[in-house]
Protein backbone atom coordinates (compact mmCIF):
# COMPACT_ATOMS: atom_id res chain seq x y z
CA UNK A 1 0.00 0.00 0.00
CA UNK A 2 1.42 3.23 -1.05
CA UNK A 3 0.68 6.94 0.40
CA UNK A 4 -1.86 7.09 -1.86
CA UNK A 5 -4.08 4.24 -1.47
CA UNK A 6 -3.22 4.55 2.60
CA UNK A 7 -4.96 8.09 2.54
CA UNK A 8 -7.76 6.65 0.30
CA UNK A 9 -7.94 4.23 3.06
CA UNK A 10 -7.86 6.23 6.04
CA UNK A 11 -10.70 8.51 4.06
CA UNK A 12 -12.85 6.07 3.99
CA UNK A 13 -12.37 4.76 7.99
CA UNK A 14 -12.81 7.93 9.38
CA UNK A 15 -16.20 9.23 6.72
CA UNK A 16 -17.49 5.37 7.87
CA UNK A 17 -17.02 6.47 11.17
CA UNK A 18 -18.86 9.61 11.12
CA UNK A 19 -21.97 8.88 8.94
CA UNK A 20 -22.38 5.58 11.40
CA UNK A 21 -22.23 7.98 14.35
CA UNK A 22 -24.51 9.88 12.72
CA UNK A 23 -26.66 7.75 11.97
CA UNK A 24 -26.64 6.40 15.57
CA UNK A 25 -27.78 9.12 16.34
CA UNK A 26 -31.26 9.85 14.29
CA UNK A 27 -32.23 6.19 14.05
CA UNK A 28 -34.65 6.99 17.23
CA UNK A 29 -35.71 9.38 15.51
CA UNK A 30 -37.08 7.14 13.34
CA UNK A 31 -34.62 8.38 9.84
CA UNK A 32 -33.11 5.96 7.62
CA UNK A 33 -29.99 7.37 5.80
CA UNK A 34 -28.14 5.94 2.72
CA UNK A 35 -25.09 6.28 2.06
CA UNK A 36 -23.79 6.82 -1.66
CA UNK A 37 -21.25 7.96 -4.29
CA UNK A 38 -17.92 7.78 -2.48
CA UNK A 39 -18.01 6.01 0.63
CA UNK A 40 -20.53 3.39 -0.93
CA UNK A 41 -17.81 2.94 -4.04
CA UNK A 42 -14.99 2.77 -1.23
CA UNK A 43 -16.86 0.18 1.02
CA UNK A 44 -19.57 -1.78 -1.16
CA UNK A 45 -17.90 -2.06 -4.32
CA UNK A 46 -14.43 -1.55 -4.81
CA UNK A 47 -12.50 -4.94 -3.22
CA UNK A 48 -10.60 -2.41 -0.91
CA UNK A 49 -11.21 1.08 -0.21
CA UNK A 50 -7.53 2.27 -1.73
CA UNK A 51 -9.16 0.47 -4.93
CA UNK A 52 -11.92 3.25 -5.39
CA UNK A 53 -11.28 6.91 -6.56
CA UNK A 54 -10.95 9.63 -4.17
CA UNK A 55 -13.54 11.79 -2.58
CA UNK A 56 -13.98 14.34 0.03
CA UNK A 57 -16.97 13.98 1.80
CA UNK A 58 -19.42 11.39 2.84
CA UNK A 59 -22.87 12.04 1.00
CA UNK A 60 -26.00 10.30 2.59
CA UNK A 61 -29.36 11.00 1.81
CA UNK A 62 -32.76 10.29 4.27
CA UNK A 63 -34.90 8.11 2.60
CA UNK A 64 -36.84 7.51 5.36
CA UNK A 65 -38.28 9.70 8.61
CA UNK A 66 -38.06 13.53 7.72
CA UNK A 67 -34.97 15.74 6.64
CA UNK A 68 -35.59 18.71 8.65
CA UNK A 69 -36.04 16.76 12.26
CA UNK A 70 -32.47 15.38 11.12
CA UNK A 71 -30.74 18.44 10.55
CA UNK A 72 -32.57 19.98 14.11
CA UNK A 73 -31.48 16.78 16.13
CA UNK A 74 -28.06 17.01 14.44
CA UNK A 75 -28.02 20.92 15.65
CA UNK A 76 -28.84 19.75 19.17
CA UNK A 77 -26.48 16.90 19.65
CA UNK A 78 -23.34 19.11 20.11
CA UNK A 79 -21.19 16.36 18.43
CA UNK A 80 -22.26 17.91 14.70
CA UNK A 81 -21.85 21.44 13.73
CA UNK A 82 -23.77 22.43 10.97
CA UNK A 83 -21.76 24.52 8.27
CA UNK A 84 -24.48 24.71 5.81
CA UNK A 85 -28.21 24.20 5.64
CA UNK A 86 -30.75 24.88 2.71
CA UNK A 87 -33.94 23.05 1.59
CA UNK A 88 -32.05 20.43 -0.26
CA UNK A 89 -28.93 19.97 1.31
CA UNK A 90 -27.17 20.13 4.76
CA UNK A 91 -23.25 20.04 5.61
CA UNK A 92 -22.27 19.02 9.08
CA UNK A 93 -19.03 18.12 10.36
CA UNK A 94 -18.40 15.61 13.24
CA UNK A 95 -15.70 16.06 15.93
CA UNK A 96 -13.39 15.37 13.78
CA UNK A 97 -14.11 17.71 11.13
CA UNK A 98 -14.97 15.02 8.53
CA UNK A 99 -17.40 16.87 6.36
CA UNK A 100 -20.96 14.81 5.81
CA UNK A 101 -23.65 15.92 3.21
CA UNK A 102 -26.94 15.19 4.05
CA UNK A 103 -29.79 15.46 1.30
CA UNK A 104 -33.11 15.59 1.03
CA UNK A 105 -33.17 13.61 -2.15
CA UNK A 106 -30.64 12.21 -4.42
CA UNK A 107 -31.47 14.85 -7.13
CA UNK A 108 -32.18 18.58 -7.58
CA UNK A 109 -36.40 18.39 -8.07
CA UNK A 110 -37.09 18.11 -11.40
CA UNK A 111 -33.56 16.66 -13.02
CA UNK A 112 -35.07 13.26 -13.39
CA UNK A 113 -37.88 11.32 -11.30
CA UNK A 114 -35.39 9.68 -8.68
CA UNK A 115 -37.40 9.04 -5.73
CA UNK A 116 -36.74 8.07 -2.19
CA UNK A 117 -39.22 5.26 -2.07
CA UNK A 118 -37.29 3.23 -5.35
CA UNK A 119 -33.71 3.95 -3.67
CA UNK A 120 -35.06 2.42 -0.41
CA UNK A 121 -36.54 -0.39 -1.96
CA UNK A 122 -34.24 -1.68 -3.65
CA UNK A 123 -31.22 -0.76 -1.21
CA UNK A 124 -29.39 -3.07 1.24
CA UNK A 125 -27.50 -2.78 4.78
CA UNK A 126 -24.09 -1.06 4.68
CA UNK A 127 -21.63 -3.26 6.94
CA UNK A 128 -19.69 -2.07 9.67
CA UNK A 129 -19.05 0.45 11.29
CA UNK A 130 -22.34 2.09 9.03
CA UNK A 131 -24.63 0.54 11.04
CA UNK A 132 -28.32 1.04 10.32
CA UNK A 133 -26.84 2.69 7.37
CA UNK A 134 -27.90 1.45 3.75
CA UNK A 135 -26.31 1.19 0.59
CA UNK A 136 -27.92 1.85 -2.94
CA UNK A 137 -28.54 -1.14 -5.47
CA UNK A 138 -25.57 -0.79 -7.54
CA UNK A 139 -27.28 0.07 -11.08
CA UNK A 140 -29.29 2.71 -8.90
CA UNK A 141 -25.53 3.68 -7.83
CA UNK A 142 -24.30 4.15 -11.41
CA UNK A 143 -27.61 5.89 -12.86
CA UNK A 144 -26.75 8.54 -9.94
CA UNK A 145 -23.02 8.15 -10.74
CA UNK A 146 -24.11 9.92 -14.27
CA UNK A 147 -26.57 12.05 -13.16
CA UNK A 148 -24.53 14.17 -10.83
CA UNK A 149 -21.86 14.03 -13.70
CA UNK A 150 -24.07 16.03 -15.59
CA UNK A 151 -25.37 17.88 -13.09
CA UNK A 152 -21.94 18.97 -12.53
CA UNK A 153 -21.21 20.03 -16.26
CA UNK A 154 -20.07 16.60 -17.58
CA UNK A 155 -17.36 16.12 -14.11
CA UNK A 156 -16.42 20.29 -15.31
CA UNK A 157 -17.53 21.32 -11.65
CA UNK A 158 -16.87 18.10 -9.77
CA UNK A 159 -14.72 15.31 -9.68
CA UNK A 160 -15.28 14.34 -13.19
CA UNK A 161 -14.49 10.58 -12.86
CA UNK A 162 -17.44 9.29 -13.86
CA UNK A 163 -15.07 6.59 -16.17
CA UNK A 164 -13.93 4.93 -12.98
CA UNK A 165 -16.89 5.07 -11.24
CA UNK A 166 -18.69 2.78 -14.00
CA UNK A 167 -15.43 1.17 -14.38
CA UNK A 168 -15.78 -0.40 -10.60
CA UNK A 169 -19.75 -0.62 -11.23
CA UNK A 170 -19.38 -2.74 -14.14
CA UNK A 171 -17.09 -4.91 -12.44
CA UNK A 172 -19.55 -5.60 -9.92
CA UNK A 173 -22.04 -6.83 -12.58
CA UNK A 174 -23.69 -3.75 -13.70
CA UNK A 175 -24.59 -4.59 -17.53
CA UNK A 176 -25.42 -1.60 -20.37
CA UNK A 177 -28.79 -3.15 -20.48
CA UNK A 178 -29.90 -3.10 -16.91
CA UNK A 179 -28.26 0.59 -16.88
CA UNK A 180 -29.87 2.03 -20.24
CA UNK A 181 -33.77 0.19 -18.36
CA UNK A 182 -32.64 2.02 -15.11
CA UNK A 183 -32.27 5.35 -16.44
CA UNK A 184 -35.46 5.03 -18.39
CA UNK A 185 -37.42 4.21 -15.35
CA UNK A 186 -35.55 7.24 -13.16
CA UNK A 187 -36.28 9.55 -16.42
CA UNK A 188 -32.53 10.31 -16.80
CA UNK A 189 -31.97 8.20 -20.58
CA UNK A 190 -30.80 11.44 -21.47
CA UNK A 191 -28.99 12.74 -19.19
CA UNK A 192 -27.41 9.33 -19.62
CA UNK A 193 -27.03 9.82 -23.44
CA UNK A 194 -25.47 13.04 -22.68
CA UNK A 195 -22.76 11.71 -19.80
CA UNK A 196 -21.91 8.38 -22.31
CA UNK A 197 -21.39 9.77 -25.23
CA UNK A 198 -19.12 12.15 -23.45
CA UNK A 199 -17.09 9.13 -21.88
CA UNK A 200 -17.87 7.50 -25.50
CA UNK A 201 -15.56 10.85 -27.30
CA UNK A 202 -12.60 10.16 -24.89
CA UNK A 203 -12.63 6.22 -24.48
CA UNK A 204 -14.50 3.67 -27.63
CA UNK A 205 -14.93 0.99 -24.71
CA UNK A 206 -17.81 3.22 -23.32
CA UNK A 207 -19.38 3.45 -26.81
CA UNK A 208 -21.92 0.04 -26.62
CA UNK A 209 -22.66 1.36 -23.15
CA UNK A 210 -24.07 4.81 -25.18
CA UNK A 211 -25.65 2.75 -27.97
CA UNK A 212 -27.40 0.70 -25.92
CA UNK A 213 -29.85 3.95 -25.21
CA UNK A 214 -30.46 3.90 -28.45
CA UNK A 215 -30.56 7.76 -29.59
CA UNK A 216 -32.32 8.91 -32.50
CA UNK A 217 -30.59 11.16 -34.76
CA UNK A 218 -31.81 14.75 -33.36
CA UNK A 219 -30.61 13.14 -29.31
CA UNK A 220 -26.86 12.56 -31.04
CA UNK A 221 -26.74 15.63 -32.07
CA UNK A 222 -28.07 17.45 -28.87
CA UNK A 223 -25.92 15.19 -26.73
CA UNK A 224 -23.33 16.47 -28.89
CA UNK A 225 -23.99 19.95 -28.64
CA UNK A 226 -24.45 19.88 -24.58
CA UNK A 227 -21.44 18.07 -24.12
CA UNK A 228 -19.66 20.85 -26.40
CA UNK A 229 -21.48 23.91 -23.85
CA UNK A 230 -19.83 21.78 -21.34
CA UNK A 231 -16.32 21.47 -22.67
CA UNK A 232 -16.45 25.31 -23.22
CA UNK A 233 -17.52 26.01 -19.47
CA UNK A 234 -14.15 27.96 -18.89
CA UNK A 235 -12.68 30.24 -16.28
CA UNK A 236 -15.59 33.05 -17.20
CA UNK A 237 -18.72 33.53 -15.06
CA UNK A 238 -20.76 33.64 -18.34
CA UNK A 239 -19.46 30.94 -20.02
CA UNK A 240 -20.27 28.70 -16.29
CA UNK A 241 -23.65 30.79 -16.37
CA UNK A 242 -24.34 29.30 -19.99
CA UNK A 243 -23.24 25.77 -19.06
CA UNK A 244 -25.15 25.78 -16.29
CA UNK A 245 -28.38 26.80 -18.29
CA UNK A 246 -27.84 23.57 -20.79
CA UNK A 247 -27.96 21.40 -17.79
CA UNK A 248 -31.25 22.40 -16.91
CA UNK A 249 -32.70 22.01 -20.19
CA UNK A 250 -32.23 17.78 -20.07
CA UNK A 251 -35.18 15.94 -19.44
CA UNK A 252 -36.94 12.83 -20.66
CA UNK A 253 -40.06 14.70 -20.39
CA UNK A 254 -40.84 18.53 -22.37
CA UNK A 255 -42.57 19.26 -19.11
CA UNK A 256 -39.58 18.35 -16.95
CA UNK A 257 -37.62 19.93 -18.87
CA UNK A 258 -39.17 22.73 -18.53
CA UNK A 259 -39.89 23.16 -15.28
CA UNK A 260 -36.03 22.29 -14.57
CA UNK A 261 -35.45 25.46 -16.67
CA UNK A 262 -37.78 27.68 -14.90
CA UNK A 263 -36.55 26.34 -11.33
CA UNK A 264 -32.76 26.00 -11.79
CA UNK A 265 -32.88 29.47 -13.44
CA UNK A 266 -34.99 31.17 -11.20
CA UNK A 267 -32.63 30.30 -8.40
CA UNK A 268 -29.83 30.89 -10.21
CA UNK A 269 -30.60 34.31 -12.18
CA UNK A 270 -29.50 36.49 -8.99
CA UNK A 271 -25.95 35.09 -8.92
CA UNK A 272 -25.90 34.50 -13.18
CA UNK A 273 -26.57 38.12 -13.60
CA UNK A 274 -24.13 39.40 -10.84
CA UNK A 275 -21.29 37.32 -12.72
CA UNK A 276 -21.62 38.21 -16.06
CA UNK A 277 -22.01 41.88 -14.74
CA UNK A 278 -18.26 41.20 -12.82
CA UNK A 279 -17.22 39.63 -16.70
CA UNK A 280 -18.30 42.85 -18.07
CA UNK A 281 -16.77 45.27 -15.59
CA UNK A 282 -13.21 42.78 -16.09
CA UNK A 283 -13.07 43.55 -19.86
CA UNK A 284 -13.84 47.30 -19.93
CA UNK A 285 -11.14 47.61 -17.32
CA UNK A 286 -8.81 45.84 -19.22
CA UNK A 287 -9.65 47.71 -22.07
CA UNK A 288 -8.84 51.11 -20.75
């Protein structure tokens, strides 16, 4: 074991550690809390943690018992300190200042139909020291693997190893098939066709993976022209502003779609319009 994998190791222990003390802690509360993307790649996949990809945080969502009694009993304990709380997501940190994120659903409302109920359903227990913890069915794992790859601008804004993730999925048996029927039923085919062809550009291997979604002609060419928005998401606010619009306008559905415009832009306009304003007020002072 190298440096490397031994801090990939000790990552994992001590985020295991927290999220199970966490947990502890709202299960009389009735709250259920899964626990996904990194630490569930570190512990329920990958043969040994130092065999995963790195990550920063422990991510949990409560799929069962309600999200804001967590966050208040959290508040109350004195062993969490809460660094950050909206209506989707809060950030606590333990004693040890290992940083936990935990969501009110695995998706922003409206970027797919991902519910709480399927993720449960199909979920089983995490093993120790997570426990009373659960860990998602692992196609569920690598549908939500590519979702918050787009979500984060094709891995522009995030860690952008979506590759390896499915990489370590597949190797635990996730097939194209059951992935392409999983997406469908979460309403994220494509935000899928979108992520894979992406992957598909930079590596052939993930190309059956994309075909297996089976995109008409017009979805090749707007996966294409997303993933190009994305590429182009650079070091100015309007350029991140206009990547960040093309994200919301994926969606199985028109209506989804739609409303995932409307929403993510109507929270976002505020901050979109104060940044291209600071991208305008750059250039005419570099002008003079």
């Amino acid at each position: 074991m190298n440096q490397e994998h031994a801090l990939l190791w000790l990552r994992a222990e001590l985020c295991a550690a927290a999220v199970g003390s966490l947990a502890a802690e709202l299960a009389p509360e009735g709250i259920t809390l899964l626990a996904f993307k990194g630490l569930h790649l570190a512990l329920g996949v990958a043969k040994e943690p130092w065999q995963s990809r790195p990550f920063a945080d422990a991510d949990t969502i409560v799929v069962a018992g309600s999200f804001r009694r967590a966050v208040r009993k959290l508040a109350s304990t004195g062993r969490f300190r809460v660094r950050r709380d909206d209506w989707s997501c809060c950030m606590v940190v333990d004693e040890r200042d290992v940083p936990i994120d935990l969501h009110r659903r695995a998706l922003p409302a409206f970027f797919g139909a991902v519910s709480n109920e399927a993720l449960l359903r199909r979920a089983s227990p995490a093993p120790a020291p997570l426990t009373g913890v659960l860990f998602p069915d692992l196609v569920d794992a690598a549908a939500l693997a590519i979702a918050h790859f787009v979500k984060d601008k094709n891995g522009r804004f995030g860690h952008g190893l979506l590759a390896t993730d499915l990489a370590l999925l597949s190797s635990a048996g996730v097939t194209p098939k059951a992935l392409a029927s999983r997406l469908a039923e979460h309403k994220l085919r494509r935000v899928g066709l979108v992520a894979l062809r992406s992957l598909a550009e930079a590596d052939p291997r993930w190309g059956d993976w994309y075909e297996v979604l089976h995109p008409s002609n017009y979805e090749h060419r707007y996966a294409a022209a997303v993933g190009a928005v994305f590429r182009g998401a650079g070091p100015k606010h309007r350029q991140r502003a206009l990547a960040f619009l093309a994200a919301h306008t994926i969606g199985d559905d028109l209506s989804d779609a739609a409303a995932n415009f409307v929403l993510g832009t109507a929270v976002r306009l505020p901050y979109i319009a104060m940044e291209v304003m600071d991208d305008e007020t750059r250039w005419v002072g570099s002008a003079r």
